[in-house]
PDB file of N, CA and C in Angstrom:
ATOM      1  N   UNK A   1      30.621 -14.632 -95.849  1.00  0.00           N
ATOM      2  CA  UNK A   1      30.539 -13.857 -97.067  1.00  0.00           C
ATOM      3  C   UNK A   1      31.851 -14.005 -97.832  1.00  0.00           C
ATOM      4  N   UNK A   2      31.848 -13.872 -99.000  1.00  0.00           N
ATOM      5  CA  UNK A   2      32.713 -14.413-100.154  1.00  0.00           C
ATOM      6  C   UNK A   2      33.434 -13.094-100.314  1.00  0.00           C
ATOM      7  N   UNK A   3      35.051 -13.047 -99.521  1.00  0.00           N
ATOM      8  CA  UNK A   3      36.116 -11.964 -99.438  1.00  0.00           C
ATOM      9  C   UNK A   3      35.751 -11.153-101.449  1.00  0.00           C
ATOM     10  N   UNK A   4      35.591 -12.059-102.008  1.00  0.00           N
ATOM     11  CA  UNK A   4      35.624 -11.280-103.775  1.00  0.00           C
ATOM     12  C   UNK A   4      34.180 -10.915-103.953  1.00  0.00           C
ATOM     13  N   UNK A   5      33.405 -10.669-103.101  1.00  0.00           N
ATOM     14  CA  UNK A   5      32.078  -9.959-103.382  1.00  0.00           C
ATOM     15  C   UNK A   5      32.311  -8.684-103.404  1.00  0.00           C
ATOM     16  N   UNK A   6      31.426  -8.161-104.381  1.00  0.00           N
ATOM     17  CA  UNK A   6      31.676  -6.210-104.450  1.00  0.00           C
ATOM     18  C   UNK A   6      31.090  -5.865-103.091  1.00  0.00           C
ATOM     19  N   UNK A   7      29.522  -6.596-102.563  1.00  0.00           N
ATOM     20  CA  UNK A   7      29.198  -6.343-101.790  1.00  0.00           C
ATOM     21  C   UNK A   7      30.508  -5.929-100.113  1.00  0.00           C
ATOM     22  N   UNK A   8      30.998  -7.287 -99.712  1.00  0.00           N
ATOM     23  CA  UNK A   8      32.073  -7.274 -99.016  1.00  0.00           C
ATOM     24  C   UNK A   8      32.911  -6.324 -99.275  1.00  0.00           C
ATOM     25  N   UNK A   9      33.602  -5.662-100.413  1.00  0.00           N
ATOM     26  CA  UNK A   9      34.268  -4.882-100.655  1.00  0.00           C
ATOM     27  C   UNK A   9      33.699  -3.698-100.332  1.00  0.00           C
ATOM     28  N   UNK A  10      32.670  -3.347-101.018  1.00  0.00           N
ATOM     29  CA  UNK A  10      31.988  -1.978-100.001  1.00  0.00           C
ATOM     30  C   UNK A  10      31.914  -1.792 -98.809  1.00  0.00           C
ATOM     31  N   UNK A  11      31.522  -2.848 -97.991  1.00  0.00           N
ATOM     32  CA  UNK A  11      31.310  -2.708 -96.782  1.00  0.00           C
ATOM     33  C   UNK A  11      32.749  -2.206 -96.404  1.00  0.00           C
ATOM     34  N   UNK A  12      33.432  -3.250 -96.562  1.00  0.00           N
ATOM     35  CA  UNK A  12      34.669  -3.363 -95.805  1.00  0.00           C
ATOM     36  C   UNK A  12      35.444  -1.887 -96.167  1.00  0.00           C
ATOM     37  N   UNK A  13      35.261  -1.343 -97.398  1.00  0.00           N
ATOM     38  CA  UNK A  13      36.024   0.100 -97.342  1.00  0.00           C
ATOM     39  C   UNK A  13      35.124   1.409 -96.803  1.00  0.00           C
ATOM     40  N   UNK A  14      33.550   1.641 -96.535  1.00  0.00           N
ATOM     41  CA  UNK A  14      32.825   1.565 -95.543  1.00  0.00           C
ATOM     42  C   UNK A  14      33.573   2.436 -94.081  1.00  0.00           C
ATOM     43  N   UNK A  15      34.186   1.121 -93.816  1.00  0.00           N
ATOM     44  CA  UNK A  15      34.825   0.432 -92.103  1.00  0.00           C
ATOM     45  C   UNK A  15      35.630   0.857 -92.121  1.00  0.00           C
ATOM     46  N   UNK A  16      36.765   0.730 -92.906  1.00  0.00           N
ATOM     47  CA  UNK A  16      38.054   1.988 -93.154  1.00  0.00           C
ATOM     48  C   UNK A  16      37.487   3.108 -92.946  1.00  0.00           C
ATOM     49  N   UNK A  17      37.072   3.438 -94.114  1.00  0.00           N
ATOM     50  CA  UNK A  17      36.559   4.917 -94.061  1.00  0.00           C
ATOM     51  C   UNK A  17      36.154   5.731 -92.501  1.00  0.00           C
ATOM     52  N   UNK A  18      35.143   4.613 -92.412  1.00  0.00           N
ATOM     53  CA  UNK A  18      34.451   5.886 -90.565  1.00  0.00           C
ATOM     54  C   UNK A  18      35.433   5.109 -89.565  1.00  0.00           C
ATOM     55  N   UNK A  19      35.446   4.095 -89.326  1.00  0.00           N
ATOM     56  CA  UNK A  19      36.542   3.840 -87.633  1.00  0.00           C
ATOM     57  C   UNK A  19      37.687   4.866 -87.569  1.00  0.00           C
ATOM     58  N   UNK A  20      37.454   5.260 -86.292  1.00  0.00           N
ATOM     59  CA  UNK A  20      39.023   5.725 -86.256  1.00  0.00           C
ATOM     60  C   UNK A  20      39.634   5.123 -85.040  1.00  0.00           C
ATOM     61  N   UNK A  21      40.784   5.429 -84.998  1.00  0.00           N
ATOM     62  CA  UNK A  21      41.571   4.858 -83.511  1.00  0.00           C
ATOM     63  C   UNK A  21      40.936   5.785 -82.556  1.00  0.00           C
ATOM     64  N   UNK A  22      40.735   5.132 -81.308  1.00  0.00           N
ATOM     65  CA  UNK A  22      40.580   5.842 -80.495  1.00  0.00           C
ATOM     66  C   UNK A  22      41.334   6.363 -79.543  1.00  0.00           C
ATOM     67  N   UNK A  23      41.533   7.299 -79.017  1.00  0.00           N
ATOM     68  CA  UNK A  23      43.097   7.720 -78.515  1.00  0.00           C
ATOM     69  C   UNK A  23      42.191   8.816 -77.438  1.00  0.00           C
ATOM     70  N   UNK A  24      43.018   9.173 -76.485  1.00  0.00           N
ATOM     71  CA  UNK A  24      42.037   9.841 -76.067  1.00  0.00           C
ATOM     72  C   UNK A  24      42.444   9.333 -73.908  1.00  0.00           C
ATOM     73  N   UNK A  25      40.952  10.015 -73.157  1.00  0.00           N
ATOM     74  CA  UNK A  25      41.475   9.747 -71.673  1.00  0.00           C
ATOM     75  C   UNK A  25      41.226   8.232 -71.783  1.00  0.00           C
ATOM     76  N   UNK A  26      40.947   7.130 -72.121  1.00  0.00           N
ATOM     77  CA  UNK A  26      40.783   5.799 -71.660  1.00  0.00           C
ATOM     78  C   UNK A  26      41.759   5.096 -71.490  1.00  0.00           C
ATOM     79  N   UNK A  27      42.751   5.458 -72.349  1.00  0.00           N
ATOM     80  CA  UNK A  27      44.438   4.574 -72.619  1.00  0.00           C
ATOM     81  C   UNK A  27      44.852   4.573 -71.050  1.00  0.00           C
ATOM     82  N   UNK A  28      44.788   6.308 -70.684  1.00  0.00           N
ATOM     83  CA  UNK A  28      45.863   6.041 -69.751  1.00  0.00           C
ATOM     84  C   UNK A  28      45.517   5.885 -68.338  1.00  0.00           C
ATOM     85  N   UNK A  29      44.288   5.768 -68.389  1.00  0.00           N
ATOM     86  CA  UNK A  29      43.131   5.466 -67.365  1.00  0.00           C
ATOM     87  C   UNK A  29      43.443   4.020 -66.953  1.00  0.00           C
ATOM     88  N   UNK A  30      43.336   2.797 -68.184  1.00  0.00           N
ATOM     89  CA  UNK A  30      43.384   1.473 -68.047  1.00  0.00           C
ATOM     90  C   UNK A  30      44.791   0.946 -68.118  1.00  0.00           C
ATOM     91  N   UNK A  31      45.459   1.957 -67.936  1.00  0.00           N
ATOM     92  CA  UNK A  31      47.058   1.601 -68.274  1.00  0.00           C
ATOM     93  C   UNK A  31      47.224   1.640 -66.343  1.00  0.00           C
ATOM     94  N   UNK A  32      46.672   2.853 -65.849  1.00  0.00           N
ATOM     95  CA  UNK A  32      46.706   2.784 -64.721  1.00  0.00           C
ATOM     96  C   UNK A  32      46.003   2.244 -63.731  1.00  0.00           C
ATOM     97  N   UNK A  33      44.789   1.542 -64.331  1.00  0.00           N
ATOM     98  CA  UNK A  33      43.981   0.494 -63.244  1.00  0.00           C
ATOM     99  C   UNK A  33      45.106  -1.135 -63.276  1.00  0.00           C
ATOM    100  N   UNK A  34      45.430  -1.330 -65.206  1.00  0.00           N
ATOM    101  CA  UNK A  34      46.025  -2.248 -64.945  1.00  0.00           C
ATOM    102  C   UNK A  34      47.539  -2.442 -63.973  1.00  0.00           C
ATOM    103  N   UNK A  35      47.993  -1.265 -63.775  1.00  0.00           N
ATOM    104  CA  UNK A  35      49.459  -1.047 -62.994  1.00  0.00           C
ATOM    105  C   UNK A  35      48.926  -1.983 -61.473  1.00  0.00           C
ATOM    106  N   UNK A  36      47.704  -0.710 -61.563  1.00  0.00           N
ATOM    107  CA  UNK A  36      47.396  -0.757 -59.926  1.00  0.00           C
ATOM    108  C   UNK A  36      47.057  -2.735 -59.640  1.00  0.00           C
ATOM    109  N   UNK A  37      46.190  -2.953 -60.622  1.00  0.00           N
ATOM    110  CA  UNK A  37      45.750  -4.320 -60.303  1.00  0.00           C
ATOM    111  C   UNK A  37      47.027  -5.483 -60.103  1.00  0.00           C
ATOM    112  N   UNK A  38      48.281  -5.018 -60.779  1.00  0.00           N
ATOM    113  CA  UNK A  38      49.416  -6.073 -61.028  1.00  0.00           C
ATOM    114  C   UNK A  38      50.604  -5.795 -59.935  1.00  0.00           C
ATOM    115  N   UNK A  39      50.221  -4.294 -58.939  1.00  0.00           N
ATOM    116  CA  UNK A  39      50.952  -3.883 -57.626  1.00  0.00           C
ATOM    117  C   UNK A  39      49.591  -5.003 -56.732  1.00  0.00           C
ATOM    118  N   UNK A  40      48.576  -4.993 -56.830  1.00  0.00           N
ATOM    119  CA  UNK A  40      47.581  -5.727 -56.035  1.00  0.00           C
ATOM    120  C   UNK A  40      48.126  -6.873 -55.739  1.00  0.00           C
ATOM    121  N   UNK A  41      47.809  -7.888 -57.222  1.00  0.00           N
ATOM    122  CA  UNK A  41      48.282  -8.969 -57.200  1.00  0.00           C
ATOM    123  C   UNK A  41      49.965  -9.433 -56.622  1.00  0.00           C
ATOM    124  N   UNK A  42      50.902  -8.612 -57.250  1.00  0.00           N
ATOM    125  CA  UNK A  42      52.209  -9.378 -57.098  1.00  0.00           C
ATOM    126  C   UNK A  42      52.563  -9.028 -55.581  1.00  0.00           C
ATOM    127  N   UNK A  43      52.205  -7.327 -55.200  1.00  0.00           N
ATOM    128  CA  UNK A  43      52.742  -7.377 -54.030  1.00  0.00           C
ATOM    129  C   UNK A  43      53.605  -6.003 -54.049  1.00  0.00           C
ATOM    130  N   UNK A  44      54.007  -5.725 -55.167  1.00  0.00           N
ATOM    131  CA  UNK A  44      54.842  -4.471 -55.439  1.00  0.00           C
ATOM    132  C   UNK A  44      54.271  -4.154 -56.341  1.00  0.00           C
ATOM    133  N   UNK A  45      55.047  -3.046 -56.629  1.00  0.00           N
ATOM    134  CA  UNK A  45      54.936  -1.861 -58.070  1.00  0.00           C
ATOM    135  C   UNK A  45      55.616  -2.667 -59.589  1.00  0.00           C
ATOM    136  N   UNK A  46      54.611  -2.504 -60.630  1.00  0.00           N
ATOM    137  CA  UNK A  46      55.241  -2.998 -61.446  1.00  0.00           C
ATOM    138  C   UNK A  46      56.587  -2.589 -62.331  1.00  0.00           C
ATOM    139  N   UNK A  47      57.246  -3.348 -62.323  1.00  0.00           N
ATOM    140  CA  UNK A  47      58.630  -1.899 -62.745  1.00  0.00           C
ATOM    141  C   UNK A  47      58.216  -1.952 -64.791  1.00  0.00           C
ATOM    142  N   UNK A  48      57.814  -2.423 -65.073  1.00  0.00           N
ATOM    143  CA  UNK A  48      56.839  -2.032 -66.761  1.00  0.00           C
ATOM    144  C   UNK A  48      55.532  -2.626 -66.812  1.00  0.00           C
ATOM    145  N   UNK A  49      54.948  -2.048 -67.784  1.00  0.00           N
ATOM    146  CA  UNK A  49      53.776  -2.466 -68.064  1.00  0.00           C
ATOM    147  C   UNK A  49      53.503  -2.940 -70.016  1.00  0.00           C
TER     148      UNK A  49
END
């Protein structure tokens, strides 16, 4: 679709409009599977993530 269509332009402000970030319990859920998976793999604790 052609970025200078009104059509495209609606949509696309649309998509702004309703998405929001999602923030929330998942971050720190997958922050902590990924820790755990990279103590799995290496052998230790990761000292950052």
């Amino acid at each position: 679709m052609n970025k200078n269509n009104e059509k495209y332009r609606i949509y696309t402000e649309i998509i702004r409009k309703e998405l929001v970030l999602a923030t929330g319990c998942t971050e720190p859920i997958a922050l902590a599977y990924a820790a755990a998976r990279c103590k799995e793999i290496l052998g230790s604790t990761p000292k950052r993530v």
